[in-house]
C-alpha atoms as a PDB file:
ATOM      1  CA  UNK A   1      38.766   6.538  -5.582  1.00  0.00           C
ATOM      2  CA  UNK A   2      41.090   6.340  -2.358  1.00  0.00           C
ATOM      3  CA  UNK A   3      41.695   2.949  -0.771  1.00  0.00           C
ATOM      4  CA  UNK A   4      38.429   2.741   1.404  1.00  0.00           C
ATOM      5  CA  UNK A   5      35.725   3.690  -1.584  1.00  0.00           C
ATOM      6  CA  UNK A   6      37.750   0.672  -2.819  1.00  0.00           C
ATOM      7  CA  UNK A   7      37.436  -2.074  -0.152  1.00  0.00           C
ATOM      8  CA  UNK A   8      33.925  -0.711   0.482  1.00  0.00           C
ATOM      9  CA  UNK A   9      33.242  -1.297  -3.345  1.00  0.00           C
ATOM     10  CA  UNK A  10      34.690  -4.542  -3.634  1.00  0.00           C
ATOM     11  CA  UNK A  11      32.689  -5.663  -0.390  1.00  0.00           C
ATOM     12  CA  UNK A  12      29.539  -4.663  -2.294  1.00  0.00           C
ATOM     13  CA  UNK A  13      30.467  -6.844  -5.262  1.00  0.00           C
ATOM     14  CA  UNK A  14      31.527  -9.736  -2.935  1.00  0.00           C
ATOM     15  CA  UNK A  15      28.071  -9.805  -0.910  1.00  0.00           C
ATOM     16  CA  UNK A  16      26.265  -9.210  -4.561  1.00  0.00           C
ATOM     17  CA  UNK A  17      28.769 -12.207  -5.787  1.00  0.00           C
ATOM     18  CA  UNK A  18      27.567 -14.259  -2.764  1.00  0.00           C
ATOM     19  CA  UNK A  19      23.519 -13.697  -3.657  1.00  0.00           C
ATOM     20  CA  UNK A  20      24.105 -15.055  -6.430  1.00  0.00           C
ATOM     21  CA  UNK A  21      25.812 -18.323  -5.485  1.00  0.00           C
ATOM     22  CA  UNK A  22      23.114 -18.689  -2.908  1.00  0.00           C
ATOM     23  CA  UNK A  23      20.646 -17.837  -5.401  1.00  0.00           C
ATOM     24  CA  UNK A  24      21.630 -20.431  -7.859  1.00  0.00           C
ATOM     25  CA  UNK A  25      23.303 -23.111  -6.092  1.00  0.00           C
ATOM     26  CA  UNK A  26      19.941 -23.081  -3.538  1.00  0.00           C
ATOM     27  CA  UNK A  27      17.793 -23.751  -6.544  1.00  0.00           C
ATOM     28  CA  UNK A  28      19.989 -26.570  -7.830  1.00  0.00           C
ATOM     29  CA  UNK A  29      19.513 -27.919  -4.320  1.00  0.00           C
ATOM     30  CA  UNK A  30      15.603 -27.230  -4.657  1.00  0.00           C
ATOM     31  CA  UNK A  31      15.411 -28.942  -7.853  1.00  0.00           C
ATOM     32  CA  UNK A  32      17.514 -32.186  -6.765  1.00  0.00           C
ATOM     33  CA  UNK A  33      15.326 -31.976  -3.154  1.00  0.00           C
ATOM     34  CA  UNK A  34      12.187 -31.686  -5.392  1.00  0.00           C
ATOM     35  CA  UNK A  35      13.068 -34.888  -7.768  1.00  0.00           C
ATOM     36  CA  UNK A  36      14.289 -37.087  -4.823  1.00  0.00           C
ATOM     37  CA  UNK A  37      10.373 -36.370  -3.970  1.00  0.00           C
ATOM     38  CA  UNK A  38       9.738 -37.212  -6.607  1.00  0.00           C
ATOM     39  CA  UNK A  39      12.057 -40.478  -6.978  1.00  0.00           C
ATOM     40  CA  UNK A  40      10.545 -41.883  -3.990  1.00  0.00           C
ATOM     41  CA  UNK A  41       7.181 -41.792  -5.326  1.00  0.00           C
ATOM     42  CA  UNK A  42       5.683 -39.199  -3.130  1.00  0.00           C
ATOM     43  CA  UNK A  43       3.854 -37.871  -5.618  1.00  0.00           C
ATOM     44  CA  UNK A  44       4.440 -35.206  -8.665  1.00  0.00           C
ATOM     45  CA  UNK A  45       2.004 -32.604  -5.863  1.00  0.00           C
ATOM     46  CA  UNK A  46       4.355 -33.222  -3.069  1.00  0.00           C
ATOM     47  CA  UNK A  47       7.693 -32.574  -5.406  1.00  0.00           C
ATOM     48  CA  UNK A  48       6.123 -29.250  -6.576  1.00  0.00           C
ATOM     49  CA  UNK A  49       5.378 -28.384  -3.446  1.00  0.00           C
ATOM     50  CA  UNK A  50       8.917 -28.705  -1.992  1.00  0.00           C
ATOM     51  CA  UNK A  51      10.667 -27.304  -5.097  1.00  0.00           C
ATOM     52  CA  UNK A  52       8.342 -24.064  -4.463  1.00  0.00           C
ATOM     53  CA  UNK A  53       8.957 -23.702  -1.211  1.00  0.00           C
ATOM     54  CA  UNK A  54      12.640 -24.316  -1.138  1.00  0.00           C
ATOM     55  CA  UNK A  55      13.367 -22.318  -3.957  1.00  0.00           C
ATOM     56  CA  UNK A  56      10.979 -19.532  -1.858  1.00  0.00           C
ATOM     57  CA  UNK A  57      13.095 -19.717   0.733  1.00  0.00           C
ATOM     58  CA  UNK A  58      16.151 -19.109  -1.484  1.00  0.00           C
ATOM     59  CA  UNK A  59      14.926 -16.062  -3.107  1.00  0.00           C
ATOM     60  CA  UNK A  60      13.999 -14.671   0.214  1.00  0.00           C
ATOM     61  CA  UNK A  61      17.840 -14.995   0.851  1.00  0.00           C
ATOM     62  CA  UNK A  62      19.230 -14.088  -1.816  1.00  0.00           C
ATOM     63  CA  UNK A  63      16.826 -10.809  -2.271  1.00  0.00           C
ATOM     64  CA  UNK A  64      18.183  -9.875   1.952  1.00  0.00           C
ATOM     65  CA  UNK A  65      21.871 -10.288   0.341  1.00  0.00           C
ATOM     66  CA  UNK A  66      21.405  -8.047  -2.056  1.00  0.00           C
ATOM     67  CA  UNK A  67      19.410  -5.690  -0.305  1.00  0.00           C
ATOM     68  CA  UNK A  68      22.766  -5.763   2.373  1.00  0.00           C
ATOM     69  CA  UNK A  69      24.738  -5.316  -0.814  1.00  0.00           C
ATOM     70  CA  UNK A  70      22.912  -1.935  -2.106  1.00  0.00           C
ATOM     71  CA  UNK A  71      22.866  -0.168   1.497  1.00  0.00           C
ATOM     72  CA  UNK A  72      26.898  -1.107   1.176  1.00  0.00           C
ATOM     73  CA  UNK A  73      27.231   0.541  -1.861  1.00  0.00           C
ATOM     74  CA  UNK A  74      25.450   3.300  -1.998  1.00  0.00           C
ATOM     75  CA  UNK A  75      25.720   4.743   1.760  1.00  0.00           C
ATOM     76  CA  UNK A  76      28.979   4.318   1.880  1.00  0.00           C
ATOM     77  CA  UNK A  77      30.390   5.183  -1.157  1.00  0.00           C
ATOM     78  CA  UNK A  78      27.978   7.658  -2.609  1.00  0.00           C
ATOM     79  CA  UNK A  79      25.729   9.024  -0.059  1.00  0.00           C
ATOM     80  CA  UNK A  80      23.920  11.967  -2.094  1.00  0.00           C
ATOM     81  CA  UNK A  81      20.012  12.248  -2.253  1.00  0.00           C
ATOM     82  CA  UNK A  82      19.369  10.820  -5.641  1.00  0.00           C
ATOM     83  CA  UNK A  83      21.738   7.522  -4.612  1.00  0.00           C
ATOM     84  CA  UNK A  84      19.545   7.379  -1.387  1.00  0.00           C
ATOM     85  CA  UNK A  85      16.219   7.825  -2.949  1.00  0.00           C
ATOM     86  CA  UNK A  86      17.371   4.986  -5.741  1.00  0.00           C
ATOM     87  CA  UNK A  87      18.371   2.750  -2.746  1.00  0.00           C
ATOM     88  CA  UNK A  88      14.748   3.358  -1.551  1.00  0.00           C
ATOM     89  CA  UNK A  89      13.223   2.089  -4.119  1.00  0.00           C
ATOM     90  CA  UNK A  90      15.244  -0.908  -4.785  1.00  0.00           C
ATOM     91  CA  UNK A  91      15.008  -1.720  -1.126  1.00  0.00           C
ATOM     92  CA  UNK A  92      10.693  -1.289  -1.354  1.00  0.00           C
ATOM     93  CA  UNK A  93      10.368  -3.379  -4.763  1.00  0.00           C
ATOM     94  CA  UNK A  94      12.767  -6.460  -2.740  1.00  0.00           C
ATOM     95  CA  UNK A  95      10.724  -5.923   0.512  1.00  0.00           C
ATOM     96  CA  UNK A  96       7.458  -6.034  -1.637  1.00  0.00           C
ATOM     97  CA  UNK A  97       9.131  -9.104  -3.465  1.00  0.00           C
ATOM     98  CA  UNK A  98       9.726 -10.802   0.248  1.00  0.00           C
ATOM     99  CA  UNK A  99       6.578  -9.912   1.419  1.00  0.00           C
ATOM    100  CA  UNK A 100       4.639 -12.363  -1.725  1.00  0.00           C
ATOM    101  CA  UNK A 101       7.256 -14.633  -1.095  1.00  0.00           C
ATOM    102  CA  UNK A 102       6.380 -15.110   2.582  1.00  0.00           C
ATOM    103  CA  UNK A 103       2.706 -15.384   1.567  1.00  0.00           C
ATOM    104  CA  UNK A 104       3.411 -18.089  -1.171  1.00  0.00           C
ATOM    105  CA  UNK A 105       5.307 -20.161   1.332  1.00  0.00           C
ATOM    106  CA  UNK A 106       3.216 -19.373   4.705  1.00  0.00           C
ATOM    107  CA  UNK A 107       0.189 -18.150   3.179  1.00  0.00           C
ATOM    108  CA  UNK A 108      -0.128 -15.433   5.151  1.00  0.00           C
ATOM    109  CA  UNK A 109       1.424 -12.038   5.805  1.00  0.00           C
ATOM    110  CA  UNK A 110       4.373 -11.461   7.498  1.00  0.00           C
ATOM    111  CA  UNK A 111       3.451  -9.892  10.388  1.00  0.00           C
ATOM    112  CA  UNK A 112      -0.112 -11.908  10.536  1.00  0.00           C
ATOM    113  CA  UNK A 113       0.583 -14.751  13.533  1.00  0.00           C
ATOM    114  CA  UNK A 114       0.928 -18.358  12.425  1.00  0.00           C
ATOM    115  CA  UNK A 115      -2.491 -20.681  12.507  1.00  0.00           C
ATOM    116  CA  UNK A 116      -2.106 -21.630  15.960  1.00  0.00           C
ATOM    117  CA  UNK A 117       0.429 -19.820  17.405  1.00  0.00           C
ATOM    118  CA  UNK A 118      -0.685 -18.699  21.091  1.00  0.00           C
ATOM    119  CA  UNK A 119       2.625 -16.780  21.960  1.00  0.00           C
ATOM    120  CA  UNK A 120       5.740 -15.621  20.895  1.00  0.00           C
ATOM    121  CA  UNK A 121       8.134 -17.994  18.808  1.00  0.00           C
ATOM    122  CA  UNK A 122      11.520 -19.221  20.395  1.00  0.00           C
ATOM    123  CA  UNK A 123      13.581 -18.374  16.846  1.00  0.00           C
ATOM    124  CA  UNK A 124      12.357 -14.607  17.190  1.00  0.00           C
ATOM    125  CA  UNK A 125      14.603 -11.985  18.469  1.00  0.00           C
END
């Protein structure tokens, strides 16, 4: 493995390393977010409800992470056909995965508009 396969490889782990801090430490923030709720008598329905969509949102993260992580790995370092079509896989099954996630939290496809929305959206590129 020459120096670059190396740093490339190690940046793979590190982005892969960094999913799964975001992955966990956002659902330790979901559950204390969710019990707060839950503290200040807002109701066991509103508590759920936050802890579901935070912890949503947090998957939805850390599933793009690793997604950046795979394409790192395996086009760089290993760019034959079977690596590619593997990629292509993982990459559908996480874009499926995003795709319910979105419609648990919005409930509604991604690229359905919002209830309400009469033009484009000032966060969208």
């Amino acid at each position: 493995m020459t120096d670059i396969q190396h740093v490339i490889e190690t940046i793979g782990v590190a982005i892969e390393v960094v999913a799964v801090a975001v992955i966990v430490a956002g659902l330790g923030y979901a559950l204390i977010q969710s019990g707060v709720a839950f503290a200040m008598r807002e109701g066991g329905e509103s508590a759920y409800r936050r802890l579901r969509n935070l912890s949503a949102r947090i998957l939805l993260l850390g599933l793009e992470l690793l997604v950046a992580a795979d394409i790192v790995r395996t086009v760089a370092l290993e760019p034959s056909l079977a690596s590619v079509a593997v990629l292509g896989l993982l990459v559908v099954i996480r874009t499926f995965l995003s795709w319910s996630l979105v419609v648990e939290i919005e409930g509604r496809w991604p690229w359905q508009a919002a209830p309400g929305a009469t033009g484009e959206s000032s966060d969208r590129l």
